[in-house]
Protein backbone atom coordinates (compact mmCIF):
# COMPACT_ATOMS: atom_id res chain seq x y z
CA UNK A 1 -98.42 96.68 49.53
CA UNK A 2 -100.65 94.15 47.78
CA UNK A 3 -101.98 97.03 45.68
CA UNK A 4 -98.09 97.52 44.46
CA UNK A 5 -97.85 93.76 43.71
CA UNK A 6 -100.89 93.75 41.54
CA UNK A 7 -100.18 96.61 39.40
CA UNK A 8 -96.27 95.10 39.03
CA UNK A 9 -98.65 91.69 37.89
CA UNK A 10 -100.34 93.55 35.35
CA UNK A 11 -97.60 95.33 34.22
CA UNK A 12 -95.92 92.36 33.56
CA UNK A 13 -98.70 90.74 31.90
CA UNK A 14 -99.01 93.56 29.62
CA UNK A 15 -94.99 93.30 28.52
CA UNK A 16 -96.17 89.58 28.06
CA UNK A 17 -98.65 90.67 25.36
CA UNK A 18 -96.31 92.93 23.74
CA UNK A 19 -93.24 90.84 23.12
CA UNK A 20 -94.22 88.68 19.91
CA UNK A 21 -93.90 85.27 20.71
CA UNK A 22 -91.84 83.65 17.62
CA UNK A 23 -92.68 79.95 16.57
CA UNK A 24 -90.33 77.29 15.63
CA UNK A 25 -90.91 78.27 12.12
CA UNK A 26 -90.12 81.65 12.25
CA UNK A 27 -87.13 80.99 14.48
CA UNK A 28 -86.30 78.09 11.67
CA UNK A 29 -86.83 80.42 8.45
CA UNK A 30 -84.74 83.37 10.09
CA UNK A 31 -81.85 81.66 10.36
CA UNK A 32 -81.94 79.60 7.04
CA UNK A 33 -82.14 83.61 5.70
CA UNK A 34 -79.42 85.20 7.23
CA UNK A 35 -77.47 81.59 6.90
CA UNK A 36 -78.27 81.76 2.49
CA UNK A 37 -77.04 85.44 2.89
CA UNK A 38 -73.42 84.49 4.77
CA UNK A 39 -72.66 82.01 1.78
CA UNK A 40 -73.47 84.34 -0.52
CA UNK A 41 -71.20 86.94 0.93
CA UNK A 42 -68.40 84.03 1.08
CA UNK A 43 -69.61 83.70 -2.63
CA UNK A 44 -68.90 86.96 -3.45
CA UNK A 45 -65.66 87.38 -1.32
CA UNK A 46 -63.79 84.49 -2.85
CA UNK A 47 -64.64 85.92 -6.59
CA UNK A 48 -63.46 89.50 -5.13
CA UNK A 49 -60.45 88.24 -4.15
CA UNK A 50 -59.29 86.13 -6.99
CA UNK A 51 -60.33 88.97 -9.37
CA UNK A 52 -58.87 92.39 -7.80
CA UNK A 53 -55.14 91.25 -7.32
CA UNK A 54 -55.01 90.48 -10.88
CA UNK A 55 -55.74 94.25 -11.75
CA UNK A 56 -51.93 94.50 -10.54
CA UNK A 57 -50.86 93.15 -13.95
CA UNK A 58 -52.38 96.69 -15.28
CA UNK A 59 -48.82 98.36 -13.30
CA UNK A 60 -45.75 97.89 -15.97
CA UNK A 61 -43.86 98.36 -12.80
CA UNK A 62 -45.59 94.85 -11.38
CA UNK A 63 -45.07 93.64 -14.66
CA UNK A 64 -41.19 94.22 -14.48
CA UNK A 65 -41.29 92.99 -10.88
CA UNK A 66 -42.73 89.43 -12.32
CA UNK A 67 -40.05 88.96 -14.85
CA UNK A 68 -37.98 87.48 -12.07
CA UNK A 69 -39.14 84.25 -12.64
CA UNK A 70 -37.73 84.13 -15.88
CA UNK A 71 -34.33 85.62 -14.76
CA UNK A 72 -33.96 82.71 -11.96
CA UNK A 73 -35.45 79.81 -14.56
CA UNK A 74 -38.58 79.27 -12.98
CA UNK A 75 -41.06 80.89 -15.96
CA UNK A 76 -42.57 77.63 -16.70
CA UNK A 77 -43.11 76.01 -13.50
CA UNK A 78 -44.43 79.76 -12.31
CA UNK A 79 -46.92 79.15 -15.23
CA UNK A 80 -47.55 75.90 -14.32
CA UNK A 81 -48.34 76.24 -10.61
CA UNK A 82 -50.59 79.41 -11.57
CA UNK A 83 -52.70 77.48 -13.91
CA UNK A 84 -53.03 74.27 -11.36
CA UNK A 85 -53.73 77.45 -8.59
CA UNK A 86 -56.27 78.90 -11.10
CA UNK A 87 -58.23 75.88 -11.73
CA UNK A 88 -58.35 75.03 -7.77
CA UNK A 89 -59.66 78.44 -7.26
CA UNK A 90 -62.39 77.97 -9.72
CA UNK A 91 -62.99 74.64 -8.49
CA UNK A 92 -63.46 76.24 -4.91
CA UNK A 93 -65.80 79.52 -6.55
CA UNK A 94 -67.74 76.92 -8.29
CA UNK A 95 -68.13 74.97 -4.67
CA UNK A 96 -69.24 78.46 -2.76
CA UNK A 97 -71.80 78.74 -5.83
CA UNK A 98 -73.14 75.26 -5.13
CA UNK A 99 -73.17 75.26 -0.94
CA UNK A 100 -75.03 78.95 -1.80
CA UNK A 101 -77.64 77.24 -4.25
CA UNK A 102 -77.83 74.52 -1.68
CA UNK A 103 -78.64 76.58 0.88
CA UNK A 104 -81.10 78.88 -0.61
CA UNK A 105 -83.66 75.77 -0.69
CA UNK A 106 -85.93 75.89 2.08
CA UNK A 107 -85.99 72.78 3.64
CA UNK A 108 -86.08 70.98 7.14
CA UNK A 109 -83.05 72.39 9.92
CA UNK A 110 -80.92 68.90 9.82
CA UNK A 111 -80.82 69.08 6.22
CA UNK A 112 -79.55 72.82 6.88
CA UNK A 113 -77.39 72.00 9.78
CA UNK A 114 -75.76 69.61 7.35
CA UNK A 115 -75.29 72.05 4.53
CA UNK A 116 -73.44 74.84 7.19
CA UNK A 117 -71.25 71.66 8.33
CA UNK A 118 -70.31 71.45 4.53
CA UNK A 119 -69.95 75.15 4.02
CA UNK A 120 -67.83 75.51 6.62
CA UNK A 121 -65.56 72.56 5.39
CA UNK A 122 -65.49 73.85 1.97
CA UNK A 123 -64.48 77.23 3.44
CA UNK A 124 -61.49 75.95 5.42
CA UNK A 125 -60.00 73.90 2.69
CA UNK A 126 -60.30 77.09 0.63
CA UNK A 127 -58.42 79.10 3.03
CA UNK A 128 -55.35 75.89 3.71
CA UNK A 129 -55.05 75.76 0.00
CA UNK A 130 -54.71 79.47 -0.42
CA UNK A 131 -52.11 79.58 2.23
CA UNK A 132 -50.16 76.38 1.73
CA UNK A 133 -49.86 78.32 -2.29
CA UNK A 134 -48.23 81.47 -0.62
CA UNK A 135 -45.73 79.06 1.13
CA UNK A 136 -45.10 76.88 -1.84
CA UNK A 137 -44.59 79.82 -4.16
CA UNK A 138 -42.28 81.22 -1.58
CA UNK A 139 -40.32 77.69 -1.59
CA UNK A 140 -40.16 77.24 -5.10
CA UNK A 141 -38.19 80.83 -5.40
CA UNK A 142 -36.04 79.59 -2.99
CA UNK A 143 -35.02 76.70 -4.61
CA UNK A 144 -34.29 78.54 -7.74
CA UNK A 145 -32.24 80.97 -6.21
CA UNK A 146 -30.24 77.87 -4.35
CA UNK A 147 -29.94 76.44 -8.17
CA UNK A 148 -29.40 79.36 -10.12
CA UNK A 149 -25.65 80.54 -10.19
CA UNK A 150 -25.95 83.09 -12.92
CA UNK A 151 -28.89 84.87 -11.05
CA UNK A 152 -26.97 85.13 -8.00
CA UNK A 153 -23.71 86.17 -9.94
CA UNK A 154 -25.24 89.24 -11.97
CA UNK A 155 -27.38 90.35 -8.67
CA UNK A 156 -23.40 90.34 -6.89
CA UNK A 157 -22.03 92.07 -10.41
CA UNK A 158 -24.33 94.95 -9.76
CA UNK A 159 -23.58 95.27 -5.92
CA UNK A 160 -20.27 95.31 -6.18
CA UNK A 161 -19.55 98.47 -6.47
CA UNK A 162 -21.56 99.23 -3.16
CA UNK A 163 -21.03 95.86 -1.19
CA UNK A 164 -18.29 93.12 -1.01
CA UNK A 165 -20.58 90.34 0.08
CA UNK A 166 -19.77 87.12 -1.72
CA UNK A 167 -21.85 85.46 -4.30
CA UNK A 168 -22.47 82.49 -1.76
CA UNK A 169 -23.13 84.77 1.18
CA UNK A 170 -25.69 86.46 -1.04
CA UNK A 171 -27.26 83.69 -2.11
CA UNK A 172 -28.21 82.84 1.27
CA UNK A 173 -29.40 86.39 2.12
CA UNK A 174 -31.43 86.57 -0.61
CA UNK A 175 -33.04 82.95 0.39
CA UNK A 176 -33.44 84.24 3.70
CA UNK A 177 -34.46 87.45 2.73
CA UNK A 178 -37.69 85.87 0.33
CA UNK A 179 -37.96 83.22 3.69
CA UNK A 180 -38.72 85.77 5.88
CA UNK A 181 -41.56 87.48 3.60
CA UNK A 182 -43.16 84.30 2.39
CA UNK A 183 -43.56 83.84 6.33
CA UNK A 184 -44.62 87.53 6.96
CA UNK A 185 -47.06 87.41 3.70
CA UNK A 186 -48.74 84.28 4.93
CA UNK A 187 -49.37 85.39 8.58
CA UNK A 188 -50.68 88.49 6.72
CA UNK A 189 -53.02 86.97 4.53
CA UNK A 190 -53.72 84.51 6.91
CA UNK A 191 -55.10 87.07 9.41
CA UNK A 192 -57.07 88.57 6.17
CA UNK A 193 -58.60 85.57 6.10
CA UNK A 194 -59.23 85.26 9.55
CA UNK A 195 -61.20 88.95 9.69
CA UNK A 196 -63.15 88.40 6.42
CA UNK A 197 -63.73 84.35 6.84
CA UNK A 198 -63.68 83.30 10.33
CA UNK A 199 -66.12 86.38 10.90
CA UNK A 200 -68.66 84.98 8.61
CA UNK A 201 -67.57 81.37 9.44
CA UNK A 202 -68.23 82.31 13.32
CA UNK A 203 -71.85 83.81 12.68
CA UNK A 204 -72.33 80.72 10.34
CA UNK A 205 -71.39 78.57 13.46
CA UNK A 206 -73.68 80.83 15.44
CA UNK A 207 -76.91 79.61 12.95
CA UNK A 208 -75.24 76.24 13.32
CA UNK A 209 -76.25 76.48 17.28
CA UNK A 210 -79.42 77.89 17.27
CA UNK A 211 -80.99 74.94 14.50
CA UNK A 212 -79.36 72.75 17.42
CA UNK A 213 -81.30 73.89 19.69
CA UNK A 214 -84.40 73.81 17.90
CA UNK A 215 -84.06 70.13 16.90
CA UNK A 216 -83.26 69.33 21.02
């Protein structure tokens, strides 16, 4: 029996030897890597994103689709809210670029714990703004639908033939109609967000704990 216990010792002693035993610096310069390469996938997303749905405009059917705006009166504040949306985008890009240049600078973990706490700030703001736009879009066609007579009254002209709905009762349908899919488009790109985001957000959060522990 003691025989049994002293080879179980040794054995143990051995699988002592061969597990490398990491130091607080290695733990430390780990996690500031794989924490530079999560901001500069959230870098890369956020470009990806702004860049690919505007290969859309290539589609003359997309195109046609667009030219709504102009038939309900909206043309100019669509232009307007897509060049205050484009220069908030870039402004948020441009803030990725800088937490990713901040965070590729090898320094002590507080100073990184405080650069993942402003990451991850920057990244949530991104993704309110981005939704709040959907919704805001989506209310500002509304409105011009509500205002718009002459929209409402051509849309009925060409239905006529096939429905006997009222111009006021199609109004609303048509507000409800664009309600419902602002709703359904924002829990959709909401849980896009959530998959590509929160994913790197939650191993970001991860680094986040183990720097904590570290500094305890």
């Amino acid at each position: 029996m003691m025989d049994e216990l002293e080879l179980l010792k040794k054995d143990w002693q051995k699988k002592d030897i061969d597990i490398p035993q990491l130091s607080y610096n290695d733990i430390y310069e780990m996690t500031w890597k794989k924490s530079s390469s999560i901001v500069k996938w959230i870098l890369i997303i956020s470009i990806l994103e702004f860049t690919l749905p505007h290969l859309l405009f290539l589609i003359p059917s997309f195109q046609e689709n667009m030219s709504i705006y102009e038939t309900i009166g909206l043309k100019k504040y669509f232009y307007s809210i897509s060049a205050i949306q484009y220069l908030v985008i870039f402004y948020f890009i441009y803030q990725f670029y800088q937490r990713y240049k901040e965070i590729s600078v090898l320094e002590d973990a507080k100073t990184l714990m405080r650069k993942i706490i402003k990451t991850r700030k920057t990244v949530k703001n991104y993704v309110i703004f981005s939704l709040s736009m959907i919704l805001f879009t989506v209310l500002v066609m509304i409105i011009g639908i509500y205002l718009n007579d002459d929209f409402v009254n051509s849309v009925s002209e060409l239905k006529r033939n096939n429905n006997s709905m009222s111009p006021e009762k199609l109004k609303m349908a048509l507000m409800i109609g664009i309600g419902v899919f602002g709703i359904l488009l924002t829990l959709f790109m909401g849980g896009i967000y959530f998959l590509l985001y929160g994913r790197l957000l939650r191993k970001l959060n991860k680094n986040y704990r183990k720097l904590k522990q570290l500094e305890i």
